[in-house]
C-alpha atoms as a PDB file:
ATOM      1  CA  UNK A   1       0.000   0.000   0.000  1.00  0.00           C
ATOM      2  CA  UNK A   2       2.622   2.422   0.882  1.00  0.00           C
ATOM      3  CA  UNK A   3       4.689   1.927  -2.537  1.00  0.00           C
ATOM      4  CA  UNK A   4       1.389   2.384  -4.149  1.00  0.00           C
ATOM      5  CA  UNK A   5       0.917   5.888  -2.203  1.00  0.00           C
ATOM      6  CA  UNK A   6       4.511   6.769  -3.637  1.00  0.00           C
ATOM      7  CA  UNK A   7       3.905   5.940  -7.153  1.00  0.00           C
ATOM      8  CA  UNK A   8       0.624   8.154  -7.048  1.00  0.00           C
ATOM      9  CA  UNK A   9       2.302  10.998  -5.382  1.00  0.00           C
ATOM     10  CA  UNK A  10       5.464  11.014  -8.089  1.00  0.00           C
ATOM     11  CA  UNK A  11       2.722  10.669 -10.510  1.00  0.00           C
ATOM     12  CA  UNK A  12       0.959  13.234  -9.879  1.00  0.00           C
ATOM     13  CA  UNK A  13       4.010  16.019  -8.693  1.00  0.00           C
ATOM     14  CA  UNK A  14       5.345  14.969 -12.397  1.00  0.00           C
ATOM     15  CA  UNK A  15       2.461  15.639 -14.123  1.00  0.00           C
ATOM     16  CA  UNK A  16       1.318  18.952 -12.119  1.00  0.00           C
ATOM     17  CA  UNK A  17       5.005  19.997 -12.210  1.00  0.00           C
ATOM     18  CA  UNK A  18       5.702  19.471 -15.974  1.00  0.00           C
ATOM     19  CA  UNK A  19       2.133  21.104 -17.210  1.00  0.00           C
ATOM     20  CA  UNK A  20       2.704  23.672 -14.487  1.00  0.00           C
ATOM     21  CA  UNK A  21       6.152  24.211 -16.101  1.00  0.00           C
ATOM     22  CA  UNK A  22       4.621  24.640 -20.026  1.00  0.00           C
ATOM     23  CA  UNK A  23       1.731  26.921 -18.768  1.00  0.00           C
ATOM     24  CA  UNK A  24       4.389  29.255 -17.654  1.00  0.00           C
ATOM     25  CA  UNK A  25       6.433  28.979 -20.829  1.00  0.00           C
ATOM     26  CA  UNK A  26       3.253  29.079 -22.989  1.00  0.00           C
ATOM     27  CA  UNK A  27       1.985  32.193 -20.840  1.00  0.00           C
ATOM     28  CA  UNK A  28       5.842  34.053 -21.249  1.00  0.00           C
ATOM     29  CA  UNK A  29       5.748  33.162 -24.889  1.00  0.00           C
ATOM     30  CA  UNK A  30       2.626  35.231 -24.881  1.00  0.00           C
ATOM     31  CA  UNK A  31       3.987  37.795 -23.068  1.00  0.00           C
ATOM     32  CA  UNK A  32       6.771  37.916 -24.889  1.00  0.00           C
ATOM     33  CA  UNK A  33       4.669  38.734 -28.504  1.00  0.00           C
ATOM     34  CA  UNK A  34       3.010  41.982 -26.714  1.00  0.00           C
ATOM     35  CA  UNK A  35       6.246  43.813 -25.957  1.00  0.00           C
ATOM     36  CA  UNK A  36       4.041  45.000 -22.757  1.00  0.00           C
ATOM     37  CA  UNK A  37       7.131  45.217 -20.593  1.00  0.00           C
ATOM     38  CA  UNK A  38       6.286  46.028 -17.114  1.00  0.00           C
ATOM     39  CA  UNK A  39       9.586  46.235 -15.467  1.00  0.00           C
ATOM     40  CA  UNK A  40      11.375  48.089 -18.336  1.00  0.00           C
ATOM     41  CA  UNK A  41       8.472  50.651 -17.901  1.00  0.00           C
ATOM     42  CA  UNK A  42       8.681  50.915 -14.197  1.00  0.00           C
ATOM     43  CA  UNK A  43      12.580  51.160 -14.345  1.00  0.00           C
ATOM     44  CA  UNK A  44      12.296  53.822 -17.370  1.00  0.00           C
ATOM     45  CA  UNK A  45       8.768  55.749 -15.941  1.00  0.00           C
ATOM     46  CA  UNK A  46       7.534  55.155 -19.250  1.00  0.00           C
ATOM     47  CA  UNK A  47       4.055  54.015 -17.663  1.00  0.00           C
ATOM     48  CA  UNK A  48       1.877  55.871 -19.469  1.00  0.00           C
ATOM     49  CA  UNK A  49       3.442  54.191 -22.780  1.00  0.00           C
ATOM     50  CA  UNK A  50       2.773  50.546 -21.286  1.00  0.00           C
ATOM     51  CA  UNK A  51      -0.729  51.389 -20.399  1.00  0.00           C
ATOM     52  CA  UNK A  52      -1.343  52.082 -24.401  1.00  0.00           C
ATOM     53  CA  UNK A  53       0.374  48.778 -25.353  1.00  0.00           C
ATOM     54  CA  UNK A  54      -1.368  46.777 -22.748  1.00  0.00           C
ATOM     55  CA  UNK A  55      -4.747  48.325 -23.687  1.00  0.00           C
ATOM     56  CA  UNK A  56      -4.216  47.555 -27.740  1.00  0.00           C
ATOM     57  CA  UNK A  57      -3.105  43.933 -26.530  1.00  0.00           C
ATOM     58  CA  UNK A  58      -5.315  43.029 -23.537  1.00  0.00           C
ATOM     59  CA  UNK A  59      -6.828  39.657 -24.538  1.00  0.00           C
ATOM     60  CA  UNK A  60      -2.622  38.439 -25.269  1.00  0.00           C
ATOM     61  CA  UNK A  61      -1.692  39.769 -22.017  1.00  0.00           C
ATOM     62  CA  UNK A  62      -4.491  38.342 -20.016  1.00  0.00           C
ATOM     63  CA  UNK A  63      -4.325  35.045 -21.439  1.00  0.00           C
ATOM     64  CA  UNK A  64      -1.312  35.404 -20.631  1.00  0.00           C
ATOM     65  CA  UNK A  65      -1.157  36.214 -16.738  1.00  0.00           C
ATOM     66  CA  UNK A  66      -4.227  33.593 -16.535  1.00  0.00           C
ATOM     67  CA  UNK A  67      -1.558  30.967 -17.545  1.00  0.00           C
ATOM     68  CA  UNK A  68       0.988  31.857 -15.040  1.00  0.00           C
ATOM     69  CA  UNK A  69      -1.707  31.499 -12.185  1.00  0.00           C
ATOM     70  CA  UNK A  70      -3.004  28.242 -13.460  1.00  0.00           C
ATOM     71  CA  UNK A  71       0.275  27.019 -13.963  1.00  0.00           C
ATOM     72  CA  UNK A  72       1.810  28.216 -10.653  1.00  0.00           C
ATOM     73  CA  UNK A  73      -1.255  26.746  -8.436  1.00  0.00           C
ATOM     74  CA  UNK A  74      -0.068  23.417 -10.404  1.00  0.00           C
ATOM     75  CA  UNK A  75       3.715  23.809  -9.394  1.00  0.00           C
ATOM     76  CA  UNK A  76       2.982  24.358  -5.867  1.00  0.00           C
ATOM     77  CA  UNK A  77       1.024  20.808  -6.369  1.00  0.00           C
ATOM     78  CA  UNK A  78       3.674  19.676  -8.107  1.00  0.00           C
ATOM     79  CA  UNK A  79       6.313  20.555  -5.078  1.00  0.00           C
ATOM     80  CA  UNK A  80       4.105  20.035  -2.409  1.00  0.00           C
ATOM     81  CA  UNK A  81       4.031  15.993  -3.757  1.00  0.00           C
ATOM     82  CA  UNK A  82       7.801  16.449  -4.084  1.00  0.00           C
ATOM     83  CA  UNK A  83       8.128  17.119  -0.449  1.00  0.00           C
ATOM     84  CA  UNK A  84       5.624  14.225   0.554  1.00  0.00           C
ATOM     85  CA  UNK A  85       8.047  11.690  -1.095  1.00  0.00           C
ATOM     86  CA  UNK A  86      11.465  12.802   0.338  1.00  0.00           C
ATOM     87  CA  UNK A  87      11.420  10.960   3.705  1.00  0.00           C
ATOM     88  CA  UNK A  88      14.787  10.631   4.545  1.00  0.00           C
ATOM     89  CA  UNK A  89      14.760  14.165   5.857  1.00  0.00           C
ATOM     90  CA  UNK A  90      11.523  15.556   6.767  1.00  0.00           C
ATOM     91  CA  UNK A  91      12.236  18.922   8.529  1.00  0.00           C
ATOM     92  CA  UNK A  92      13.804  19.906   5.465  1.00  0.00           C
ATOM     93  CA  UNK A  93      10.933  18.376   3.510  1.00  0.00           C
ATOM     94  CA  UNK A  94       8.451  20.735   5.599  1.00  0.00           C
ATOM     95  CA  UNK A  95      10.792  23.758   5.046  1.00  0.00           C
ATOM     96  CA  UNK A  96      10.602  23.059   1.197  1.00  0.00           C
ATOM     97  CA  UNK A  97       6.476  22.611   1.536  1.00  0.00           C
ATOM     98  CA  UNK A  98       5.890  26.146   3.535  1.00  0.00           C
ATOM     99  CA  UNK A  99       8.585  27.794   0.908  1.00  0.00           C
ATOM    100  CA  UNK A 100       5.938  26.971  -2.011  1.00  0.00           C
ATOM    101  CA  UNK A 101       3.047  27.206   0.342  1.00  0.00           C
ATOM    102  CA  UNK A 102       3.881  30.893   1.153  1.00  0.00           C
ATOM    103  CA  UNK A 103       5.156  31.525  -2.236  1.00  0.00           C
ATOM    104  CA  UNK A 104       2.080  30.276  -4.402  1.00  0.00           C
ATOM    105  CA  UNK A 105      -0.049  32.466  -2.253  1.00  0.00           C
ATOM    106  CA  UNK A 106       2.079  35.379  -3.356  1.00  0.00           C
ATOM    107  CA  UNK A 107       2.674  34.933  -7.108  1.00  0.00           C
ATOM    108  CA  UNK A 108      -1.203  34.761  -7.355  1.00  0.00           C
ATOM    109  CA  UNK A 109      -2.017  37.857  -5.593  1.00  0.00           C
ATOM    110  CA  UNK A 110       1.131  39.791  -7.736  1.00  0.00           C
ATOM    111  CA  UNK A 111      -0.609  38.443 -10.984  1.00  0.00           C
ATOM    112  CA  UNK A 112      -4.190  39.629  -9.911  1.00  0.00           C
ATOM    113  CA  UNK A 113      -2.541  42.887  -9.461  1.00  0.00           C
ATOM    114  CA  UNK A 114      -0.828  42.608 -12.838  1.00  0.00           C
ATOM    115  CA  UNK A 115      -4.488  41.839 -13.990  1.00  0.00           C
ATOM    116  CA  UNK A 116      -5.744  45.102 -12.270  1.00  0.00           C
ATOM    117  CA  UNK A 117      -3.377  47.659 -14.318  1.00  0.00           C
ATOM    118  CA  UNK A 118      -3.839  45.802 -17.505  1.00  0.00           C
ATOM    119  CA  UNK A 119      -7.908  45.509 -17.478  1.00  0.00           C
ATOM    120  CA  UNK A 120      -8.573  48.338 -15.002  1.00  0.00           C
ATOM    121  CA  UNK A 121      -6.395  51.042 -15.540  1.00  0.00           C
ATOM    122  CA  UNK A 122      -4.963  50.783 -19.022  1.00  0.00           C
ATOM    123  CA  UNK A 123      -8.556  52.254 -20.819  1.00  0.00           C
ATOM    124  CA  UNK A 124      -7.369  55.511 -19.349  1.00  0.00           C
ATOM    125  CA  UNK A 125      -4.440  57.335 -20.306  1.00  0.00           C
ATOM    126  CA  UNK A 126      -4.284  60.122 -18.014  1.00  0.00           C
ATOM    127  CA  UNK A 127      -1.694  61.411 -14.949  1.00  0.00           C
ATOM    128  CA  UNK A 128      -3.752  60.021 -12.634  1.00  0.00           C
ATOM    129  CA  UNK A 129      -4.023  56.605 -13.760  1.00  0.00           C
ATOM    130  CA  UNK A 130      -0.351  56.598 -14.639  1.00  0.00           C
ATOM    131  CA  UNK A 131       0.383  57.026 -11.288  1.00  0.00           C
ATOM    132  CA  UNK A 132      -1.492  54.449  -9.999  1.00  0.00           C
ATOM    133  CA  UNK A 133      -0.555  52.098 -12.498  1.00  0.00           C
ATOM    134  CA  UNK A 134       3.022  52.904 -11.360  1.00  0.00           C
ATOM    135  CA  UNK A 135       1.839  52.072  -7.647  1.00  0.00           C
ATOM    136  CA  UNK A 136       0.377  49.198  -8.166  1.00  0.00           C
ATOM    137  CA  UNK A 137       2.594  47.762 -11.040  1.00  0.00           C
ATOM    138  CA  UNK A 138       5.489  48.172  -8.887  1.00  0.00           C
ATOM    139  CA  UNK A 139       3.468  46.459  -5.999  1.00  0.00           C
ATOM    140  CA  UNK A 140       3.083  43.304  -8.691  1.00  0.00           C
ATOM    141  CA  UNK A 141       5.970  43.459 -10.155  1.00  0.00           C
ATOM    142  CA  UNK A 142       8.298  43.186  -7.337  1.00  0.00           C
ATOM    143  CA  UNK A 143       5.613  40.243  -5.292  1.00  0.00           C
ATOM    144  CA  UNK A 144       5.829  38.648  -8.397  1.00  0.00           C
ATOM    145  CA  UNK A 145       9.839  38.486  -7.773  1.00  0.00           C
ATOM    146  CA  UNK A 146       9.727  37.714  -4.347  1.00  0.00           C
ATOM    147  CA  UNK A 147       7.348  34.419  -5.543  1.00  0.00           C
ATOM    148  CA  UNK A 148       9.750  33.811  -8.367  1.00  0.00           C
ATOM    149  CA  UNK A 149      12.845  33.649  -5.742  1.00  0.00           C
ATOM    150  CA  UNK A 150      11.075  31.134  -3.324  1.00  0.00           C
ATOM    151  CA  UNK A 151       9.471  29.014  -6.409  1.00  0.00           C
ATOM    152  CA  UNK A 152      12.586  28.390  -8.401  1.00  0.00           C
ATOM    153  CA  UNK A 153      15.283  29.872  -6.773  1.00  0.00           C
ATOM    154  CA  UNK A 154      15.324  28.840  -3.035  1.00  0.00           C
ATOM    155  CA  UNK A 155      12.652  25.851  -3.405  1.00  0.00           C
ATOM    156  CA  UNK A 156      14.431  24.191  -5.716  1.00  0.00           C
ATOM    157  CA  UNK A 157      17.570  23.359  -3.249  1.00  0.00           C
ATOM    158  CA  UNK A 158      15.127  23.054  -0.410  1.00  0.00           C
ATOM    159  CA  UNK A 159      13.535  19.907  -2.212  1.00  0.00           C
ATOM    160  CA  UNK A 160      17.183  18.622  -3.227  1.00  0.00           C
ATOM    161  CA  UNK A 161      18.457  18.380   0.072  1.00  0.00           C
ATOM    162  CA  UNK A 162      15.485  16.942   1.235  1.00  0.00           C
ATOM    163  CA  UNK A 163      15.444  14.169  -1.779  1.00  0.00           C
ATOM    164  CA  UNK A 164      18.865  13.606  -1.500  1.00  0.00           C
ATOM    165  CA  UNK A 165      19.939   9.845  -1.178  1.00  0.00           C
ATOM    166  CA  UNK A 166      15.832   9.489  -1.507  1.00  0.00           C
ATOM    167  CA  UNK A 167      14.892  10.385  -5.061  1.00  0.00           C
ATOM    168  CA  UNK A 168      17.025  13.284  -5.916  1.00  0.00           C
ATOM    169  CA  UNK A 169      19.928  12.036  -7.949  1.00  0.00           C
ATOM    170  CA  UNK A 170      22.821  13.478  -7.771  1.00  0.00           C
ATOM    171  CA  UNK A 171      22.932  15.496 -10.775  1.00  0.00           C
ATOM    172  CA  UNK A 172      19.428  17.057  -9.961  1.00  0.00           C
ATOM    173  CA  UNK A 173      20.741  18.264  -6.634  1.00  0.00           C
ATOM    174  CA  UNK A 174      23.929  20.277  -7.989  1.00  0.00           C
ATOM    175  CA  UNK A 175      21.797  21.560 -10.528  1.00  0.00           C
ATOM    176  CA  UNK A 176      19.780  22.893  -7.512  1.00  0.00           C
ATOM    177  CA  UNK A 177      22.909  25.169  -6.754  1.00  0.00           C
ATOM    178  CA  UNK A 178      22.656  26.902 -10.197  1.00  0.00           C
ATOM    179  CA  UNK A 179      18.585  28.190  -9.287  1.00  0.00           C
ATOM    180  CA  UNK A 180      19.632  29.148  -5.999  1.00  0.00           C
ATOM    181  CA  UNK A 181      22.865  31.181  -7.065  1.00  0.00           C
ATOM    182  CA  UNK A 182      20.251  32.800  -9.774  1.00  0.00           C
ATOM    183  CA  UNK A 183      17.849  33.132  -7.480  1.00  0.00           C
ATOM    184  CA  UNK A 184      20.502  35.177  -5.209  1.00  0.00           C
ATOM    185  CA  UNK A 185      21.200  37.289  -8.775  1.00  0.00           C
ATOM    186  CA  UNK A 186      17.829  38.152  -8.857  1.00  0.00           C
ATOM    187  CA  UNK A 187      17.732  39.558  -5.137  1.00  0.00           C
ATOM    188  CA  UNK A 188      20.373  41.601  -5.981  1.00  0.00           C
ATOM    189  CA  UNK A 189      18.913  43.026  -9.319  1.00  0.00           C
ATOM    190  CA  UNK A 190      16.043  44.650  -7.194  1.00  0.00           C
ATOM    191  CA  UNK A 191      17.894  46.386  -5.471  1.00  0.00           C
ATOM    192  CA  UNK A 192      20.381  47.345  -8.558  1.00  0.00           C
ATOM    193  CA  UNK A 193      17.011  47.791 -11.170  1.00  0.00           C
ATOM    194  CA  UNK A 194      18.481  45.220 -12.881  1.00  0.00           C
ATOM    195  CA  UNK A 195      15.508  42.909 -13.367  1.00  0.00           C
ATOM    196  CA  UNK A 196      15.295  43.124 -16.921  1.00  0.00           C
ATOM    197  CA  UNK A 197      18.932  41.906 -17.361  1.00  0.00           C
ATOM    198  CA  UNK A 198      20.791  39.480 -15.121  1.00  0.00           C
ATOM    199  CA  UNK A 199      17.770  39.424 -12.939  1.00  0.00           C
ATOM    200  CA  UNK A 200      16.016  37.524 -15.476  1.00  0.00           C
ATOM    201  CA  UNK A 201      18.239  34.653 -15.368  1.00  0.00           C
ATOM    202  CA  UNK A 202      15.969  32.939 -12.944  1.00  0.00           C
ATOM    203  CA  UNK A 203      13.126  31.803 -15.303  1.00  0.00           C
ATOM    204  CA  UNK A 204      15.372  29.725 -17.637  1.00  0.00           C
ATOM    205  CA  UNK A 205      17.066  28.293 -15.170  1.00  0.00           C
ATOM    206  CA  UNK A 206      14.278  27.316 -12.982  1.00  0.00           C
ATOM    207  CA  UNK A 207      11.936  25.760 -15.302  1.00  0.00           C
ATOM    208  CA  UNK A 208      14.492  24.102 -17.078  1.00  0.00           C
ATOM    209  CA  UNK A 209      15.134  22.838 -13.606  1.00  0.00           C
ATOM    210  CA  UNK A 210      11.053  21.652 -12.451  1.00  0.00           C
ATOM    211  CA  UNK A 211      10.989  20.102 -15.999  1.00  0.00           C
ATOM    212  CA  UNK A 212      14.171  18.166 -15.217  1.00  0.00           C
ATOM    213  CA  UNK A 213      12.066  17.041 -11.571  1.00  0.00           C
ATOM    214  CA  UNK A 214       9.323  15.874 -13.423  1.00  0.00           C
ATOM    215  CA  UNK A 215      11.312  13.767 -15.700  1.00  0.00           C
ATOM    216  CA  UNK A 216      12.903  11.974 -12.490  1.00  0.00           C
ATOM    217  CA  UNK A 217       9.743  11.511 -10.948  1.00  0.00           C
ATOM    218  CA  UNK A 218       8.141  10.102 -13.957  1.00  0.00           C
ATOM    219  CA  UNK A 219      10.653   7.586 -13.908  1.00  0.00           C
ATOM    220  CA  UNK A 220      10.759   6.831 -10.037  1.00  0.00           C
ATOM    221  CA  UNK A 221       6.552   6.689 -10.495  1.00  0.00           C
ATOM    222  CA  UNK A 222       7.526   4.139 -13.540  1.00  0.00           C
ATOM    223  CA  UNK A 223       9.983   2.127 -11.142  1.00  0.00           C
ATOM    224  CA  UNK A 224       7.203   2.005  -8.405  1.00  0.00           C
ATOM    225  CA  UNK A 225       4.517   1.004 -10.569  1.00  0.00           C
ATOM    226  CA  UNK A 226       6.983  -2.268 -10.889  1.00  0.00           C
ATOM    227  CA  UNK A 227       7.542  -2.678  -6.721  1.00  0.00           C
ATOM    228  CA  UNK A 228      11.173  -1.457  -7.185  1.00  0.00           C
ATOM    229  CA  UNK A 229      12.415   0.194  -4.064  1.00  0.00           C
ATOM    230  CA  UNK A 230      15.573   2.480  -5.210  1.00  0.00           C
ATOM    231  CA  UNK A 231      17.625   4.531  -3.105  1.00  0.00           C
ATOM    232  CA  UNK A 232      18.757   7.343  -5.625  1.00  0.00           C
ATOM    233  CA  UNK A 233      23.081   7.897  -4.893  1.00  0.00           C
END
């Protein structure tokens, strides 16, 4: 019963981490086709010009911020099941579980924000609103970091040292030391308003790195399924 518990719980972390992973991709590449660039804009106080491109390209942008909710809810599934199957250590296990369980919380409420200058305050292009937009865009912009940090920057090495000699092979975990190093680089690029540079480092690097966790647990799920009990070096 309890290998059949594991196999369901790397099932489903793989699954929820790997389409949590493409939502985020598929919701950047959206992003990406707008040129509605947030932080350039709040690090150039050309708000008023982002409000006029987010306006002319509102459904893009808020498919695309509906993606990156969906698909963080599904990697703090994803990590949550990651956490439930590293038993060797479990006080770093529950670390790793309240870093996503605080973080999730955050990135939602920094992209329902996001969602309030694009719908709300876009239509008008005034002073007024482009000081608000500047409030509250910077209020999204930099929760959305903070999330971004704890999801795959810190979480990632939290879940590593808690897999380790579990799940977590070896190559996984030192890979866990390149997302927390970026995830450092992107601390530091708040503070230097260099987010739109070596700040974004992060997102490569971390979703390359979830979509590498899935593909492990896919396989321990597979090795499971077949009442194989392996201790990963």
């Amino acid at each position: 019963m309890e290998n059949d518990n594991l196999q369901t719980a790397f099932k489903a972390g793989a699954y929820a981490t790997l389409i949590g992973a493409i939502c985020m991709l598929a919701g950047a590449a959206l992003w990406g086709s707008t040129g509605a660039d947030l932080d350039k804009a709040l690090d150039t106080g050309e708000l008023a010009n982002y409000l006029t491109i987010a306006n002319e390209n509102m459904t893009p942008l808020i498919a695309n911020i509906s993606l990156w909710i969906f698909g963080v809810i599904l990697i703090g599934i994803g990590a949550t099941m990651m956490t439930i199957v590293s038993k060797q250590r479990p006080v770093i296990a529950k670390i790793a579980q309240y870093n996503y369980w605080i973080a999730v919380p955050i990135a939602v409420v920094s992209y329902v924000a996001w969602l309030a200058v694009i719908v709300r305050i876009s239509a008008h292009s005034t002073e007024t609103s482009a000081a608000i937009a500047e409030a509250v865009g910077w209020f999204a912009s930099r929760a959305d970091w903070i999330a971004t940090i704890l999801i795959v920057g810190t979480g990632p090495a939290l879940i590593a040292s808690a897999g380790k000699n579990d799940w977590v092979p070896n190559w996984l975990r030192i890979c866990s030391f390149i997302t927390l190093f970026a995830g450092l680089l992107t601390l530091l690029a708040m503070y230097a308003g260099r987010l739109t540079t070596y700040g974004f480092l992060i997102i490569p690097v971390g979703i390359a790195w979830l979509i590498a966790a899935s593909i492990v647990m896919f396989k321990q799920a597979k090795l499971h399924s077949n009442n194989i009990n392996v201790v990963v070096p």
